[in-house]
Protein backbone atom coordinates (compact mmCIF):
# COMPACT_ATOMS: atom_id res chain seq x y z
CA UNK A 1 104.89 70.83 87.66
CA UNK A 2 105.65 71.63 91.34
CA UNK A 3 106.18 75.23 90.73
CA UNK A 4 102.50 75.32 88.42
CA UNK A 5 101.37 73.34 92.12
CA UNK A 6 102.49 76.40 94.44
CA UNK A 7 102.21 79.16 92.21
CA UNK A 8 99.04 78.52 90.02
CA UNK A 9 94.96 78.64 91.05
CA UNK A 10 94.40 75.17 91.28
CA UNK A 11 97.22 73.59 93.72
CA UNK A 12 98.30 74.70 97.32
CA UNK A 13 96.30 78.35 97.02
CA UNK A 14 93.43 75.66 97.22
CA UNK A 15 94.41 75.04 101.09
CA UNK A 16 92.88 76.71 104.28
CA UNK A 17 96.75 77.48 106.45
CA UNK A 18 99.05 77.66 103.23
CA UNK A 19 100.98 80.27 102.54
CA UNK A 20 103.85 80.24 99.56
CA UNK A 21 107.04 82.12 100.14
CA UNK A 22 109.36 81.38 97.69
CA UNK A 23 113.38 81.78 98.53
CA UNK A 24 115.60 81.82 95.52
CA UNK A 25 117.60 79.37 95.04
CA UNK A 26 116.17 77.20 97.95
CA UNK A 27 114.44 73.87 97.99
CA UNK A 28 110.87 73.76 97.99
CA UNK A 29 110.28 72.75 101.09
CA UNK A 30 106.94 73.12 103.19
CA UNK A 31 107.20 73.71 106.63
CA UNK A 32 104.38 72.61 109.38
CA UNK A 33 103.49 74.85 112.16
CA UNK A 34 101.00 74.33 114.89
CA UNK A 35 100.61 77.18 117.10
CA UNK A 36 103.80 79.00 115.75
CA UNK A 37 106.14 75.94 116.30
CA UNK A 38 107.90 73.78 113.51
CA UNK A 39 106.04 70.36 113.38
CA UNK A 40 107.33 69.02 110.07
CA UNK A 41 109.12 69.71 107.36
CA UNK A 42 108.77 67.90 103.99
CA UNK A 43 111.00 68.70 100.59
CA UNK A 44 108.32 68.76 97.78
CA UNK A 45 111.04 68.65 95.08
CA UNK A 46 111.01 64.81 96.14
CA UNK A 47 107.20 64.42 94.74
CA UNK A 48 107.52 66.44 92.02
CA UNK A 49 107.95 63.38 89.47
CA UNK A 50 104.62 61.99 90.98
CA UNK A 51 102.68 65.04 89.54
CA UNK A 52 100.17 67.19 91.09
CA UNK A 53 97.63 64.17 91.97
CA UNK A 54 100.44 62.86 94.70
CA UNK A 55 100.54 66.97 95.74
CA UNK A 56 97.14 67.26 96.75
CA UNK A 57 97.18 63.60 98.34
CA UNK A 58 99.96 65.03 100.49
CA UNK A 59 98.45 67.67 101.44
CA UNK A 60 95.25 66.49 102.19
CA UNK A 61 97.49 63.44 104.53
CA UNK A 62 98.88 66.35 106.17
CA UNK A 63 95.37 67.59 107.43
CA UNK A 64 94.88 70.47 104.90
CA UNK A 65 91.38 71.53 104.22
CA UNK A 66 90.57 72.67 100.74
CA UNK A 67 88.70 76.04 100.60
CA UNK A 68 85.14 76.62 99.36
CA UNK A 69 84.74 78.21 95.70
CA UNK A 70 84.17 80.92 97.51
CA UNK A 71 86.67 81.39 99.78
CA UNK A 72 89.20 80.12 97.28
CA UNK A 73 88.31 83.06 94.88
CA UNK A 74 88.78 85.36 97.92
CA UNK A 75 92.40 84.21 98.02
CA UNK A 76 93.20 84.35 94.97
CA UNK A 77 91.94 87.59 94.63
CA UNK A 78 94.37 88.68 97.61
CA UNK A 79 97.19 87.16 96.43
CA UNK A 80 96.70 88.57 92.75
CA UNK A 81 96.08 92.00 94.50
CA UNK A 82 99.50 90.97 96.80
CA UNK A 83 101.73 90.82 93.44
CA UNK A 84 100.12 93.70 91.73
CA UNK A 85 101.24 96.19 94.52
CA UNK A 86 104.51 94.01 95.00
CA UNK A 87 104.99 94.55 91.07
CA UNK A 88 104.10 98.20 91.61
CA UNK A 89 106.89 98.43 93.84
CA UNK A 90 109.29 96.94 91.95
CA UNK A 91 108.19 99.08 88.71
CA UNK A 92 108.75 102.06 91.02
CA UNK A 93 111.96 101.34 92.36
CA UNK A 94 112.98 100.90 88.74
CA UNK A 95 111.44 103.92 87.06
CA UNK A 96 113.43 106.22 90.29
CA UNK A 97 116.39 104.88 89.37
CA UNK A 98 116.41 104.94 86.24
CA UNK A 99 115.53 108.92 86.91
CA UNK A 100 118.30 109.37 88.89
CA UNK A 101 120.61 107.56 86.75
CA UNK A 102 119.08 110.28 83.56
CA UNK A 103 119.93 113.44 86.48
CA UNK A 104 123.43 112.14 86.87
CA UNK A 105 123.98 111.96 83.39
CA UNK A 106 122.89 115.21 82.81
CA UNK A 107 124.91 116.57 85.85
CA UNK A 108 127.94 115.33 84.45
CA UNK A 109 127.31 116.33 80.77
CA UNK A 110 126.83 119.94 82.30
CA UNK A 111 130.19 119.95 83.88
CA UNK A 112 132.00 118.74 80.61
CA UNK A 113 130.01 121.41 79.15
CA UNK A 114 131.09 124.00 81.36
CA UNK A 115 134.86 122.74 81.60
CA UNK A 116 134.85 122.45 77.64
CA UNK A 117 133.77 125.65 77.89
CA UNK A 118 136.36 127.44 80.52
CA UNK A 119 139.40 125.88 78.42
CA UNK A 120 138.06 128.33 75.63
């Protein structure tokens, strides 16, 4: 439930300020700044049970504005734009390597070739 509540289009995406960063293996925790300094810092894991009524609740307590529909789409948009390229990335980091892995391959079955083919 808490990760559908940070990650989905109807929890803290909803909220003027809030970004998401998620750190593996980390807490959820969210952290409070007001004019680039640490005001608060709450671990949302501990409201998780309370479902995603107590999330907004907390949120709201905290002073967080909800967006328009409008605005709210905007974000979304940029986020969903934000893990296309960062998937884009990924994809190409993968596809190079798995090219380089195919060159080495074919470097190396080129030299057994040629060795096979000296000891004749």
């Amino acid at each position: 439930m808490l990760k559908e509540f940070l990650k989905g289009d109807e929890g803290a995406v909803t909220y003027r300020n809030v970004e998401v960063e998620f750190i593996h293996g980390r807490k959820a925790t969210m952290t409070i700044y007001n004019d680039g300094e640490e005001v608060d810092k709450i671990v949302l894991s501990e409201y998780e049970s309370e479902g995603q009524e107590a999330m907004h609740k907390l949120f709201q307590e905290k002073g967080f504005e909800q967006l328009t529909g409008e605005e709210l789409s905007l974000k979304i948009e940029m986020r969903d734009e934000k893990q296309r390229e960062a998937d884009e990335k990924k994809e190409a980091l993968r596809r190079q390597h798995r090219e380089e892995m195919a060159r080495k391959q074919e470097e190396e079955r080129r030299k057994q070739e040629a060795e096979s083919k000296e000891e004749l």
